[in-house]
N, C-alpha and C. Protein backbone atom coordinates (compact mmCIF):
# COMPACT_ATOMS: atom_id res chain seq x y z
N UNK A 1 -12.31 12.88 9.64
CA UNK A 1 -12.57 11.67 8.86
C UNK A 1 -12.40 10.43 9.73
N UNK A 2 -13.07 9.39 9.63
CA UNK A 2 -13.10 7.83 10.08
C UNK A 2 -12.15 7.29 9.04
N UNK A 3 -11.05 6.63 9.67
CA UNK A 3 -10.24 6.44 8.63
C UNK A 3 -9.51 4.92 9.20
N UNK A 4 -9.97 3.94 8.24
CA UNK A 4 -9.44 2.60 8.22
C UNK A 4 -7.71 2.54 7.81
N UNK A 5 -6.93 2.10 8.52
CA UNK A 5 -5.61 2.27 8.31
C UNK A 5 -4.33 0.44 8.40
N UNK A 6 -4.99 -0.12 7.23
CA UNK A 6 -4.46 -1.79 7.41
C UNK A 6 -2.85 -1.35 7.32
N UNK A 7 -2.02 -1.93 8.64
CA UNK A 7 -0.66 -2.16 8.61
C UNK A 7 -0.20 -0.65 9.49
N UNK A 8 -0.59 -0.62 10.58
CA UNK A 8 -0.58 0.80 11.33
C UNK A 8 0.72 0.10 12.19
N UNK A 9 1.32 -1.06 12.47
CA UNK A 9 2.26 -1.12 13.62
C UNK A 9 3.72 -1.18 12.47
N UNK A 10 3.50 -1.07 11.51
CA UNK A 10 5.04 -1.07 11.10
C UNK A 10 5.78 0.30 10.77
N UNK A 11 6.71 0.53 9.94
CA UNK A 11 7.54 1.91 10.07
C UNK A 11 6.38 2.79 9.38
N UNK A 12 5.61 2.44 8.03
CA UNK A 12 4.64 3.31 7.88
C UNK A 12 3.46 3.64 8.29
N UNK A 13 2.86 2.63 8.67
CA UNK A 13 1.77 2.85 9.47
C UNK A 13 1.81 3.65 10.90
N UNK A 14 3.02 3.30 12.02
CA UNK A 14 3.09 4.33 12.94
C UNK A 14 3.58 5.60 12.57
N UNK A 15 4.19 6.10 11.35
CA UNK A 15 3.92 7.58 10.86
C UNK A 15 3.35 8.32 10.40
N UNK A 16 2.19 6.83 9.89
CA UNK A 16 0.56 7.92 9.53
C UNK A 16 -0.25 8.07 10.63
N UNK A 17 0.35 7.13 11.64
CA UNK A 17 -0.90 7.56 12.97
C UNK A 17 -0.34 8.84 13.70
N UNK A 18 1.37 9.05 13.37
CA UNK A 18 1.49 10.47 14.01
C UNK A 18 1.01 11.10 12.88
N UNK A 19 1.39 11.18 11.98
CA UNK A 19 0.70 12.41 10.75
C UNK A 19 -0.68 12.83 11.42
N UNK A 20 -1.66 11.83 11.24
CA UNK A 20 -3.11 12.03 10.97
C UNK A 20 -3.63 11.86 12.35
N UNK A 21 -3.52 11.45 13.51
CA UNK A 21 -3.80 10.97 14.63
C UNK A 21 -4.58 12.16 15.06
N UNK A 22 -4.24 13.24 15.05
CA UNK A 22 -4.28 14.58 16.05
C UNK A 22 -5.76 15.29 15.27
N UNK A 23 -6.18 14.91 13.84
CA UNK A 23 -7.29 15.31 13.29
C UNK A 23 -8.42 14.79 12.83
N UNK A 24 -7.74 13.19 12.96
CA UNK A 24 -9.19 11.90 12.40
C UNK A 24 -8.74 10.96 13.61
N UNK A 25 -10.10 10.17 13.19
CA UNK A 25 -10.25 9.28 13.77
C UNK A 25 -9.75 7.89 12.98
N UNK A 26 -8.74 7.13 13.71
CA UNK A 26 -8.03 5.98 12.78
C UNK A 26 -8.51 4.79 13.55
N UNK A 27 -8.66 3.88 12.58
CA UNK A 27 -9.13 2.42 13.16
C UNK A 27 -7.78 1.83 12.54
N UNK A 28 -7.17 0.79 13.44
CA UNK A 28 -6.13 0.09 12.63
C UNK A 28 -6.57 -1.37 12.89
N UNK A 29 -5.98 -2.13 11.35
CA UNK A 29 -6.05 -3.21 10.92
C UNK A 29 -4.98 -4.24 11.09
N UNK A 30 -4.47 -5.34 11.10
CA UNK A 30 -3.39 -6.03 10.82
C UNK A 30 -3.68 -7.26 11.21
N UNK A 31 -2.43 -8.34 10.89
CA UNK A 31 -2.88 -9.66 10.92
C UNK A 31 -2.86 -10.04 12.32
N UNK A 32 -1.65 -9.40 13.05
CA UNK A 32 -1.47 -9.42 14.64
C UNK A 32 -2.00 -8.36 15.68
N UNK A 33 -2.27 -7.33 15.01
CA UNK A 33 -2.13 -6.10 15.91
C UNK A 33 -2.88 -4.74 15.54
N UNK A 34 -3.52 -4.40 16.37
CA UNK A 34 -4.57 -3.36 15.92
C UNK A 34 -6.18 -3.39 16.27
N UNK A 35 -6.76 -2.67 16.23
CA UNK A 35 -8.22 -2.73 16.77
C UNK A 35 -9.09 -3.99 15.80
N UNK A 36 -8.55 -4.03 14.53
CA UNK A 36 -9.03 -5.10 14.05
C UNK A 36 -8.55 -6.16 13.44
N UNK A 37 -8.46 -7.67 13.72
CA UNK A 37 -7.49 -8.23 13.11
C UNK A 37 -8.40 -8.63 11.80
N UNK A 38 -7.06 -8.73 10.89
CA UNK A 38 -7.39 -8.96 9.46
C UNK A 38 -6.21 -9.54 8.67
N UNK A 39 -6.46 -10.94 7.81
CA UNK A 39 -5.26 -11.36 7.08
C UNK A 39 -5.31 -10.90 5.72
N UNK A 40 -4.47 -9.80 4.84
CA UNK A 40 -4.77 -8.86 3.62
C UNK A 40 -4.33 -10.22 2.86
N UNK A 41 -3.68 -11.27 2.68
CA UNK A 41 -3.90 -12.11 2.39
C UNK A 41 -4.86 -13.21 1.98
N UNK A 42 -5.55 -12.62 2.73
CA UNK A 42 -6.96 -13.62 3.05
C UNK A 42 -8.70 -12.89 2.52
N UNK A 43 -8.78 -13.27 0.88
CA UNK A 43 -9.96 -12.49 0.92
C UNK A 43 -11.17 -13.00 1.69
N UNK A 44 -11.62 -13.72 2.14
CA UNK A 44 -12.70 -13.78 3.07
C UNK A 44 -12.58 -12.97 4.59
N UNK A 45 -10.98 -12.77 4.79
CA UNK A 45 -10.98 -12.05 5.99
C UNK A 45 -11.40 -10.64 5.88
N UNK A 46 -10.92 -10.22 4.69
CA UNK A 46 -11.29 -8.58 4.43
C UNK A 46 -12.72 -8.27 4.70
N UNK A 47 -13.03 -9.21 3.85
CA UNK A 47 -14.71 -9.36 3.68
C UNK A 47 -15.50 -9.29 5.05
N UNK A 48 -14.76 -9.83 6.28
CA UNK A 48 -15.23 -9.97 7.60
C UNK A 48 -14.71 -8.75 8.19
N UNK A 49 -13.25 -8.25 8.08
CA UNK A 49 -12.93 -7.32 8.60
C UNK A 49 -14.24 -5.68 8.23
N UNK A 50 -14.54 -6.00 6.78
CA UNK A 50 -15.51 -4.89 7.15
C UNK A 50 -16.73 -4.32 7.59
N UNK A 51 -17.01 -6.13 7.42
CA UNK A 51 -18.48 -6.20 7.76
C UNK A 51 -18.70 -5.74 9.46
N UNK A 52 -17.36 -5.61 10.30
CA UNK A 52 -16.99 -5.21 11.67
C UNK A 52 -17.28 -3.97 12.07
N UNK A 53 -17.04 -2.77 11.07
CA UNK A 53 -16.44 -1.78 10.77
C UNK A 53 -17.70 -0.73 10.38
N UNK A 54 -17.43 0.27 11.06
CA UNK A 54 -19.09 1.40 10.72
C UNK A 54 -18.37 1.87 9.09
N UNK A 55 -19.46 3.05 8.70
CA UNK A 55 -18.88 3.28 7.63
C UNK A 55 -17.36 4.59 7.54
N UNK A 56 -17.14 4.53 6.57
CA UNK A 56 -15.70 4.86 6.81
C UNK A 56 -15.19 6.09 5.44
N UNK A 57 -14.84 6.87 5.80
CA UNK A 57 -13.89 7.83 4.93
C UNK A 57 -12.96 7.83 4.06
N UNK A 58 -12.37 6.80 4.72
CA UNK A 58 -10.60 6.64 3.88
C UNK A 58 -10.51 5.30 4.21
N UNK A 59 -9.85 5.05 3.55
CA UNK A 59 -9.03 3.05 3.85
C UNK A 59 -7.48 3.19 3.07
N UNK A 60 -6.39 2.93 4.06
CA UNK A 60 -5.42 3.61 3.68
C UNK A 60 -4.67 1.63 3.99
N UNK A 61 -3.70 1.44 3.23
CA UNK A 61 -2.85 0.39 3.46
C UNK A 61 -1.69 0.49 3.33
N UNK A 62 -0.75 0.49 4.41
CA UNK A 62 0.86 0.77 4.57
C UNK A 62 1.84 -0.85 4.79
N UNK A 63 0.73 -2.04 4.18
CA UNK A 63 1.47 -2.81 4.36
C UNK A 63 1.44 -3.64 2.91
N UNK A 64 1.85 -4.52 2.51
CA UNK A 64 1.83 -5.26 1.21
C UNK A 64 1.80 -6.79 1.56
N UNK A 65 1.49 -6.95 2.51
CA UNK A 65 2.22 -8.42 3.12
C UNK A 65 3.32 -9.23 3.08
N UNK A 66 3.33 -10.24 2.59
CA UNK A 66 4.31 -10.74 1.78
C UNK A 66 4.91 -9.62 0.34
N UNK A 67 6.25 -9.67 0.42
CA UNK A 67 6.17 -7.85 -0.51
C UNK A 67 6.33 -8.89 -2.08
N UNK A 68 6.84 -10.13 -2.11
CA UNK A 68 7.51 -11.04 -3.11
C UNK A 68 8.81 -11.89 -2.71
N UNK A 69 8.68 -12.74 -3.72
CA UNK A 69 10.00 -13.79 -3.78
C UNK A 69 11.24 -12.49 -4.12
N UNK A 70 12.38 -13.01 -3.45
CA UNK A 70 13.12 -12.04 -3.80
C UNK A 70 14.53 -13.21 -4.50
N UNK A 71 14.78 -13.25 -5.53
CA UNK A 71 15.97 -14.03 -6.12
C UNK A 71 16.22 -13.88 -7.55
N UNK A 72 17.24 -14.61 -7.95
CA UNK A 72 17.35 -14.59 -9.57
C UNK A 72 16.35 -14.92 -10.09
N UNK A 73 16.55 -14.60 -11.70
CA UNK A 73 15.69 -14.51 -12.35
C UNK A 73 15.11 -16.46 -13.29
N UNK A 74 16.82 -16.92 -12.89
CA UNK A 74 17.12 -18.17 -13.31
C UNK A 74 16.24 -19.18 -12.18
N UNK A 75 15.97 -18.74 -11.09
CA UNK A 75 15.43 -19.45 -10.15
C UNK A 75 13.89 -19.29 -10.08
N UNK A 76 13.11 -18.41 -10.63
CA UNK A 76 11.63 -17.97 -10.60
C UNK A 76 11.12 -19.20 -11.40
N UNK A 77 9.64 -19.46 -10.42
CA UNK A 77 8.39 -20.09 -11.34
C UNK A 77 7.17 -19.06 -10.74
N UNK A 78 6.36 -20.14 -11.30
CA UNK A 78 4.79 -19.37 -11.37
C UNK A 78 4.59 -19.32 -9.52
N UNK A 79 5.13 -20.03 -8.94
CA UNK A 79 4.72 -20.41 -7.79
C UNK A 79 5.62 -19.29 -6.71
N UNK A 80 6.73 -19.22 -7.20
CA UNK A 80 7.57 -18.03 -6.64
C UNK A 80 6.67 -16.71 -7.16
N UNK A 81 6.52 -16.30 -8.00
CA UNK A 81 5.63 -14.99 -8.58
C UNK A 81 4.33 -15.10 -7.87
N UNK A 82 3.79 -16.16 -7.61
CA UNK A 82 2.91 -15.92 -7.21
C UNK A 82 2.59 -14.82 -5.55
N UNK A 83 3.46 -15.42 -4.58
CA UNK A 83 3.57 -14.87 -3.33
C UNK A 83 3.48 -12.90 -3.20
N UNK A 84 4.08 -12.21 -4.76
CA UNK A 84 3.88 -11.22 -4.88
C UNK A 84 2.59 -10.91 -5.47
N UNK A 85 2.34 -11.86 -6.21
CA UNK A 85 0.51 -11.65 -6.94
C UNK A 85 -0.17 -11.55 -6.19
N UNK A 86 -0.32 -12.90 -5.23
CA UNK A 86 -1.12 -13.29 -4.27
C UNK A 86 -1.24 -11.95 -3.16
N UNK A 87 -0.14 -11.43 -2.60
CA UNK A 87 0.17 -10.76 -1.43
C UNK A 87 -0.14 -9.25 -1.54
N UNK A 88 1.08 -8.87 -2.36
CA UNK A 88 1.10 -7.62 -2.27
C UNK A 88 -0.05 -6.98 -3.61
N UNK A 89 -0.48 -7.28 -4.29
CA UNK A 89 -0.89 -6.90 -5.39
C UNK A 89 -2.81 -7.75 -4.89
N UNK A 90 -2.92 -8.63 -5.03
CA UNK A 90 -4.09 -8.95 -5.21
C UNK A 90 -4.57 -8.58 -3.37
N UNK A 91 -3.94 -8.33 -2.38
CA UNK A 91 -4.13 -8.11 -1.52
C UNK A 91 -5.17 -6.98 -1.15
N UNK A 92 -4.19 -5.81 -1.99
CA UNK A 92 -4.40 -4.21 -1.88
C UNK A 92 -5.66 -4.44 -2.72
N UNK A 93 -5.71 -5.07 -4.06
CA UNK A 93 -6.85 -5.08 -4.76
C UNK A 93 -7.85 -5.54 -4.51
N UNK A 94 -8.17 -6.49 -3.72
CA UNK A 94 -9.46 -6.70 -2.58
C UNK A 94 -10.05 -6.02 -1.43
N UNK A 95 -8.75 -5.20 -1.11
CA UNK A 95 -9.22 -4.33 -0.04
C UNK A 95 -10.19 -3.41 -0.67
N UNK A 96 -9.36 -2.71 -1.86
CA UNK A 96 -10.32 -1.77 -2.48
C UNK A 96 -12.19 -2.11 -3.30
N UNK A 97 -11.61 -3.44 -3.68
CA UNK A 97 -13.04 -4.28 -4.60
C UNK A 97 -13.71 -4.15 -3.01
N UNK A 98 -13.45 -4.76 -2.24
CA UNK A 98 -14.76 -4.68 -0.67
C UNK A 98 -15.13 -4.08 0.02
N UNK A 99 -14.16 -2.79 -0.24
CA UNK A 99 -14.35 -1.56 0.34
C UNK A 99 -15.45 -0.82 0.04
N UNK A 100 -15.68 -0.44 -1.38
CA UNK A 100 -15.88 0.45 -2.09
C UNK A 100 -17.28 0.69 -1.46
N UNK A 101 -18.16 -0.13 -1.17
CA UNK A 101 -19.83 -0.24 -0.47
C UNK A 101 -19.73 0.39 0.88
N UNK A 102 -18.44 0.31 1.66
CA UNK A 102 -18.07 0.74 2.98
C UNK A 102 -17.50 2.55 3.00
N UNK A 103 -17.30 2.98 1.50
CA UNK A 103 -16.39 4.32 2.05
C UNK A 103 -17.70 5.59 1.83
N UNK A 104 -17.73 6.51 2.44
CA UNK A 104 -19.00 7.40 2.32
C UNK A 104 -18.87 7.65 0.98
N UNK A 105 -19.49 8.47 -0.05
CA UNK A 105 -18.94 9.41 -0.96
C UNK A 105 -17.94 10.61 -0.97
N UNK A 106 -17.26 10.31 -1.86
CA UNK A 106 -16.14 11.26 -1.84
C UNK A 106 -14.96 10.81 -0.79
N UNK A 107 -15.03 9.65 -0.57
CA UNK A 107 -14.27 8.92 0.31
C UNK A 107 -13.22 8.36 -0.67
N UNK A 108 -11.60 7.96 -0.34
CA UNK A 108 -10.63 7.41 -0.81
C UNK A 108 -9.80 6.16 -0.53
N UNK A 109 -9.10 5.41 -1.50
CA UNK A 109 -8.38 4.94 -1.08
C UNK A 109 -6.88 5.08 -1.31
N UNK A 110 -6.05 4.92 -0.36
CA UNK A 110 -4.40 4.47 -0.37
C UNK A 110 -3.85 3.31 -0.77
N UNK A 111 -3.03 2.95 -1.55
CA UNK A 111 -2.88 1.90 -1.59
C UNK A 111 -1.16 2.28 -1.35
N UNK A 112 -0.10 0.99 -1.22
CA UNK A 112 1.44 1.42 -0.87
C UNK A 112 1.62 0.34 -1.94
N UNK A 113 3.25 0.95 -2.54
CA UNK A 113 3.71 0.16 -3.52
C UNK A 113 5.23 0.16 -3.02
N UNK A 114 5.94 0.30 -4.30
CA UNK A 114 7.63 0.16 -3.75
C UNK A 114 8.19 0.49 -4.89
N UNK A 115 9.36 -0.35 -5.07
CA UNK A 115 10.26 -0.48 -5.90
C UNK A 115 9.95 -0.83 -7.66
N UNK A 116 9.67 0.64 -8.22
CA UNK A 116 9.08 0.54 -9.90
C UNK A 116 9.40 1.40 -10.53
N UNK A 117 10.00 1.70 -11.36
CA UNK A 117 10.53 2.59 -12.27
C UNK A 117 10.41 1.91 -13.49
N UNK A 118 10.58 2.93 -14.72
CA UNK A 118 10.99 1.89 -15.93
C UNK A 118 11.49 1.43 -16.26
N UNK A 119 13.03 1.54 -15.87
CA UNK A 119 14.47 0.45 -15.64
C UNK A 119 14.33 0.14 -14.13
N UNK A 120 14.90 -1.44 -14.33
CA UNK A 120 14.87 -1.78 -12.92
C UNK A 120 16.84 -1.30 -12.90
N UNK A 121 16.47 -0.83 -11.47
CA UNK A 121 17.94 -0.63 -11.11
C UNK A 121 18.66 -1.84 -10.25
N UNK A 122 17.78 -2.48 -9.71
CA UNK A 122 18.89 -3.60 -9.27
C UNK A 122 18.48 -5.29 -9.62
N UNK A 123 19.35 -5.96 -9.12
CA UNK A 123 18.43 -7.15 -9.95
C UNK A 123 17.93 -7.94 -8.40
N UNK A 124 17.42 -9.27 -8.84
CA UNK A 124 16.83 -10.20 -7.96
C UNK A 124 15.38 -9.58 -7.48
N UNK A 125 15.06 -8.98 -7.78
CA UNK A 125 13.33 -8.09 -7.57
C UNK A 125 12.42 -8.31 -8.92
N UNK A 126 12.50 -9.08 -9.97
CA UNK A 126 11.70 -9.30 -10.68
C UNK A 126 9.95 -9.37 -10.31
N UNK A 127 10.36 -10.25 -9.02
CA UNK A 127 8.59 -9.99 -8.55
C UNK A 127 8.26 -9.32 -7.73
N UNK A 128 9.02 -8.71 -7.12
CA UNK A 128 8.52 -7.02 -6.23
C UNK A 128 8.27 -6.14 -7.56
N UNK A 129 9.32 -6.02 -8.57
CA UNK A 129 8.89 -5.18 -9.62
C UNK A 129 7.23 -5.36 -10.44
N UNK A 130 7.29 -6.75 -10.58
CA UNK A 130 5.88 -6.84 -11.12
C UNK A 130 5.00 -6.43 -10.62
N UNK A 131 4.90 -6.89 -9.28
CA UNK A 131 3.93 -6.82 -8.25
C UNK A 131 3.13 -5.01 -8.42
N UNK A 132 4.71 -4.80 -7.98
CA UNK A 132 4.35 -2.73 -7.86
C UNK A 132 4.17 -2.18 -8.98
N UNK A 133 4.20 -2.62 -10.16
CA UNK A 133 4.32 -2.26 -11.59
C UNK A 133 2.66 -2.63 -11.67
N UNK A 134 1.92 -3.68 -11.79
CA UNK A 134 1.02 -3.74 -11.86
C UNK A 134 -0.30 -3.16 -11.03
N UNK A 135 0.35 -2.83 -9.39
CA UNK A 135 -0.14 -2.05 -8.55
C UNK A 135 -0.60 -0.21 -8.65
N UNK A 136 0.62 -0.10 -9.55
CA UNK A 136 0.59 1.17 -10.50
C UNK A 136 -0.77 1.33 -11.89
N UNK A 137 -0.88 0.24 -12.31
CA UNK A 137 -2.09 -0.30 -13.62
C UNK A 137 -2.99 -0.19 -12.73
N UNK A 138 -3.25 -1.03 -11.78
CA UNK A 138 -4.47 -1.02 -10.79
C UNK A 138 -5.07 0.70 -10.95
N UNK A 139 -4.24 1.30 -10.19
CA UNK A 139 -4.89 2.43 -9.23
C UNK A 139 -4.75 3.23 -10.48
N UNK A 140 -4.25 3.48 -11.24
CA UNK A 140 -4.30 4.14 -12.92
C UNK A 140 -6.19 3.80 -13.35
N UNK A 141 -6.55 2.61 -13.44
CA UNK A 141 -7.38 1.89 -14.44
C UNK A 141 -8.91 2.27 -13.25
N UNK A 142 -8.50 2.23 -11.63
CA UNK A 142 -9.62 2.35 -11.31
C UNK A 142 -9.94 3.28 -10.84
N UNK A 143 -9.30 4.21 -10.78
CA UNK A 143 -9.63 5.68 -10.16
C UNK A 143 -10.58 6.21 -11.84
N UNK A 144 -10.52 5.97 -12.83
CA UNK A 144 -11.50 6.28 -13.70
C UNK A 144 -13.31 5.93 -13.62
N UNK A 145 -13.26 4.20 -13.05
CA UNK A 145 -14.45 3.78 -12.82
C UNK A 145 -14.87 3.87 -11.12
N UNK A 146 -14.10 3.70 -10.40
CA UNK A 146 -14.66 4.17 -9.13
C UNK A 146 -15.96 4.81 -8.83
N UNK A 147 -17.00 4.25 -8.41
CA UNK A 147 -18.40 4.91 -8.25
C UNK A 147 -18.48 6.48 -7.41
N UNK A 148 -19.65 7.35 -7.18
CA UNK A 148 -19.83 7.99 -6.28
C UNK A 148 -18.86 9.28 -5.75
N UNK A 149 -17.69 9.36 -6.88
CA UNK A 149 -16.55 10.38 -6.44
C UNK A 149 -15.27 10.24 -5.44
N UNK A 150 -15.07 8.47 -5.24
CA UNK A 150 -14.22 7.92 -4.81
C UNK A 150 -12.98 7.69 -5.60
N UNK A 151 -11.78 8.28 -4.52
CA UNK A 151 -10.54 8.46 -5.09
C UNK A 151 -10.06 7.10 -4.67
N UNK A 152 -8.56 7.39 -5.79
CA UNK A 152 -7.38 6.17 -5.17
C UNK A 152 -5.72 7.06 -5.55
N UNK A 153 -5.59 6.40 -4.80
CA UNK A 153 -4.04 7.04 -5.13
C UNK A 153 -2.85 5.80 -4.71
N UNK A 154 -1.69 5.95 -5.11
CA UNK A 154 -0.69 4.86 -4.68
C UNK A 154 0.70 5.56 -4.09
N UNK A 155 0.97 5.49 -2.64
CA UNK A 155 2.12 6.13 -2.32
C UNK A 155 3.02 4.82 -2.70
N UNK A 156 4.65 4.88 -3.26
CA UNK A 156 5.25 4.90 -3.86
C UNK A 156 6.87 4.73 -3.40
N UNK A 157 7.09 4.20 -1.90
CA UNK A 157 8.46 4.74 -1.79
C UNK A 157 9.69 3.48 -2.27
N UNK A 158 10.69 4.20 -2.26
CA UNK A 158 11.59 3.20 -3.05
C UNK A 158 12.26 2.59 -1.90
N UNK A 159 12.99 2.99 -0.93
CA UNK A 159 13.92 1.84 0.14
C UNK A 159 13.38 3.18 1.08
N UNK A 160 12.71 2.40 2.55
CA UNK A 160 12.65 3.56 3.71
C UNK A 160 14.09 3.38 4.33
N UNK A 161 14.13 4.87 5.04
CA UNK A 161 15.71 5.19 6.06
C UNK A 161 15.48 3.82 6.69
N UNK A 162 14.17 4.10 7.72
CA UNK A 162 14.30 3.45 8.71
C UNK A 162 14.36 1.59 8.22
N UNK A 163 14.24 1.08 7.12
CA UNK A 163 14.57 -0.27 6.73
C UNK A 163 16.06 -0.28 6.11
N UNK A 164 16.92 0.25 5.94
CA UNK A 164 17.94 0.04 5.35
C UNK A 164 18.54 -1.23 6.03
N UNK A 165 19.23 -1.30 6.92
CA UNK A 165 19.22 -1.97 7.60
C UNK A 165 19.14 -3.58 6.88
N UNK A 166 17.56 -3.50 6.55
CA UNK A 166 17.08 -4.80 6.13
C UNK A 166 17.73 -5.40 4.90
N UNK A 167 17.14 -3.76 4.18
CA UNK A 167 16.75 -4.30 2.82
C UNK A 167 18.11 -3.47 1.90
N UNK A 168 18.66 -2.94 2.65
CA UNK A 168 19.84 -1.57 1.70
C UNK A 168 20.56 -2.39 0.73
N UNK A 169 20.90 -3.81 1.46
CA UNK A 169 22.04 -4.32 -0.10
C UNK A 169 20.73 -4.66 -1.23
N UNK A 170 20.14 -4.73 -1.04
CA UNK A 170 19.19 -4.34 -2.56
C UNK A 170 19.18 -3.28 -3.68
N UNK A 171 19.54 -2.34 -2.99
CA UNK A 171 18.85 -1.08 -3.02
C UNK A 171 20.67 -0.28 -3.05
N UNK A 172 21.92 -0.63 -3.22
CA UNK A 172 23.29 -0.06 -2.59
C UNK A 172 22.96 1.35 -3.62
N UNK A 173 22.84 2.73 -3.26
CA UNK A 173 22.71 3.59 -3.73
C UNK A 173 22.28 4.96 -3.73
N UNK A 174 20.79 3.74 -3.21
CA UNK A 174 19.40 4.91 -3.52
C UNK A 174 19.30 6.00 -2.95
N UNK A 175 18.67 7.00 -3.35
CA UNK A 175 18.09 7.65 -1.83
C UNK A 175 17.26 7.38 -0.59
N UNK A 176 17.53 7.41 0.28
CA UNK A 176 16.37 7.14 1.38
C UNK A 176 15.08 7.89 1.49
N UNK A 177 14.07 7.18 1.75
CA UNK A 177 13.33 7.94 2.20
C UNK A 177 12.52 8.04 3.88
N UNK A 178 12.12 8.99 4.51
CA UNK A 178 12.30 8.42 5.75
C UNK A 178 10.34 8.24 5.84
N UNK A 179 10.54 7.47 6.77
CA UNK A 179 8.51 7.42 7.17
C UNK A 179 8.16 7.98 6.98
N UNK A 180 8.30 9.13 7.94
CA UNK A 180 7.16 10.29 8.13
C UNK A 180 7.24 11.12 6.31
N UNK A 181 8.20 11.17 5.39
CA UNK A 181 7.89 11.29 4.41
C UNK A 181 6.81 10.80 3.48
N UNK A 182 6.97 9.60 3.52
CA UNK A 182 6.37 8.66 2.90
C UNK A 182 4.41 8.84 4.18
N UNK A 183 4.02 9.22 5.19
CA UNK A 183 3.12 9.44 5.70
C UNK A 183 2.13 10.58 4.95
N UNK A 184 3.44 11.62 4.82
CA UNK A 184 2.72 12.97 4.08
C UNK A 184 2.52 12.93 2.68
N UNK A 185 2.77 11.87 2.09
CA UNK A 185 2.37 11.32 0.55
C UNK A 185 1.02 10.93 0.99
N UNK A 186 0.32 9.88 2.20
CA UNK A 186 -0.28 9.34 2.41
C UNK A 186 -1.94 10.45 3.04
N UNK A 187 -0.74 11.57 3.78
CA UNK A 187 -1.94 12.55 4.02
C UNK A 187 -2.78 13.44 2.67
N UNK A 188 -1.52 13.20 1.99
CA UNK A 188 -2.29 14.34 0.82
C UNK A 188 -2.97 13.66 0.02
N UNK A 189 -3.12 12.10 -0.12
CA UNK A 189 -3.82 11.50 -0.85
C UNK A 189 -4.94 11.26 -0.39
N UNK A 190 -5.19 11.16 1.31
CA UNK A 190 -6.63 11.34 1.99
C UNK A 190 -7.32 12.53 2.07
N UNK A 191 -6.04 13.80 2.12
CA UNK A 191 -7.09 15.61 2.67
C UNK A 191 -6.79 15.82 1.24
N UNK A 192 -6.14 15.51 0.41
CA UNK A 192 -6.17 16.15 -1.04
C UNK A 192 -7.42 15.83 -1.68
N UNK A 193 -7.37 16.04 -3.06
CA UNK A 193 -8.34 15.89 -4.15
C UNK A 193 -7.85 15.11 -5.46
N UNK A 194 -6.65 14.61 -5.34
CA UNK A 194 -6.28 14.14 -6.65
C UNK A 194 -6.56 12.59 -6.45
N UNK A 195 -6.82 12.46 -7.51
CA UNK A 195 -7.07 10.40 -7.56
C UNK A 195 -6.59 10.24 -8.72
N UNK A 196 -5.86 8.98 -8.89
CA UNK A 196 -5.16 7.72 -10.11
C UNK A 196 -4.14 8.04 -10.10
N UNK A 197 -3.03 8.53 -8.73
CA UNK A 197 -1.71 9.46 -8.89
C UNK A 197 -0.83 8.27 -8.02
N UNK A 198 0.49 8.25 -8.84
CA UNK A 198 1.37 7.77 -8.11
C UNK A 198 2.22 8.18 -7.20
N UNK A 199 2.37 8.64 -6.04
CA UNK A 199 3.45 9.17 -5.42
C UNK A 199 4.90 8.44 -5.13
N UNK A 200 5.52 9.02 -6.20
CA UNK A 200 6.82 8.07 -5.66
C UNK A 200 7.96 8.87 -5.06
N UNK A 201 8.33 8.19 -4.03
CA UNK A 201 9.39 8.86 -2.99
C UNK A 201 10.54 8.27 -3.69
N UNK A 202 11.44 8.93 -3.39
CA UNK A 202 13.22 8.55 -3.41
C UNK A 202 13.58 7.81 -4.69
N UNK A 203 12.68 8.26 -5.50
CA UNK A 203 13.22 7.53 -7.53
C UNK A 203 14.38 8.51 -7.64
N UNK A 204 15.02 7.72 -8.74
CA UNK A 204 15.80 8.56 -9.45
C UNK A 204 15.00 8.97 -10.58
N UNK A 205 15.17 10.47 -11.28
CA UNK A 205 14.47 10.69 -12.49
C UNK A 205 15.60 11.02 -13.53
């Protein structure tokens, strides 16, 4: 497979290029770094990024950009929420709206989410929760209309090993999950057959 891969230099993206590297062919995307630059931020850039681009198999995204405002709930406006609308959510959802003319038939997309369950377990994530909560509606609502036998799927992880570090006092608890986990969510959603599926790593159930 020819396989478009936006956000290949961070912890997930360099574990889908070891996952998948050795059997497809990966083009990587990002705002700094990669064979093609592209701001997922930026819908006119997408729009350019593909018009670059032969046609393609898979379009996989391991990054969210901006992931959200992260603070109380007493401190949020429209303008704080927005950075998760804008970023991580309307981001992924343009990739896929511009894609869709670019992927062969029977071609898929990835999209990455995070932190969503039906109780939130920690607080100050109100708009990472939305963000990925609605990212979940997305890939639910369009893997039904999707033209031509094109999948979607949403890998799902809750705090990676390798970010603890960053992000763990968010998260004081969870399970980890490590990359290359969270990669093989990402392979089975490209060599698999299932579409409108959430894969979520390291939830509690």
């Amino acid at each position: 497979m020819k396989i478009l891969l936006i956000g290949g230099s961070g912890n997930i993206g360099r574990a889908i290029v070891d996952e998948l590297a050795g059997r497809h062919e990966i083009i990587t995307a990002g705002r700094h770094h990669g064979d093609v630059q592209m701001d997922i931020e930026n819908e006119q850039s997408i729009i350019e990024m593909y018009r670059r681009l032969p046609r393609l198999d898979a379009v996989a995204v391991a990054t969210g950009g901006r992931n959200g405002h992260v603070g109380p709930l007493a401190e949020m406006s429209a303008e704080r929420y927005r950075v998760g609308f804008d970023s991580k959510l309307m981001g992924q959802v343009n990739v896929v709206l511009r894609g869709i003319e670019k992927l062969n038939d029977g071609g898929s997309f990835t999209l990455v989410g995070g932190a969503w369950q039906p109780q939130a377990i920690a607080p100050l994530l109100s708009n990472v929760y939305m963000a990925n909560a609605a990212l979940e509606g997305f890939v639910n609502a369009a893997a039904v209309e999707l033209p031509r036998g094109l999948r979607i799927n949403l890998v799902s992880p809750l705090l990676l090993a390798e970010s603890e570090a960053e992000y763990g006092p968010l998260f004081r608890g969870v399970p980890l999950v490590e990359a290359r986990q969270a990669a093989r969510a990402y392979s089975l959603s490209m060599e698999g057959a299932q579409t409108g599926q959430t894969y979520r790593l390291g939830r509690f159930d």
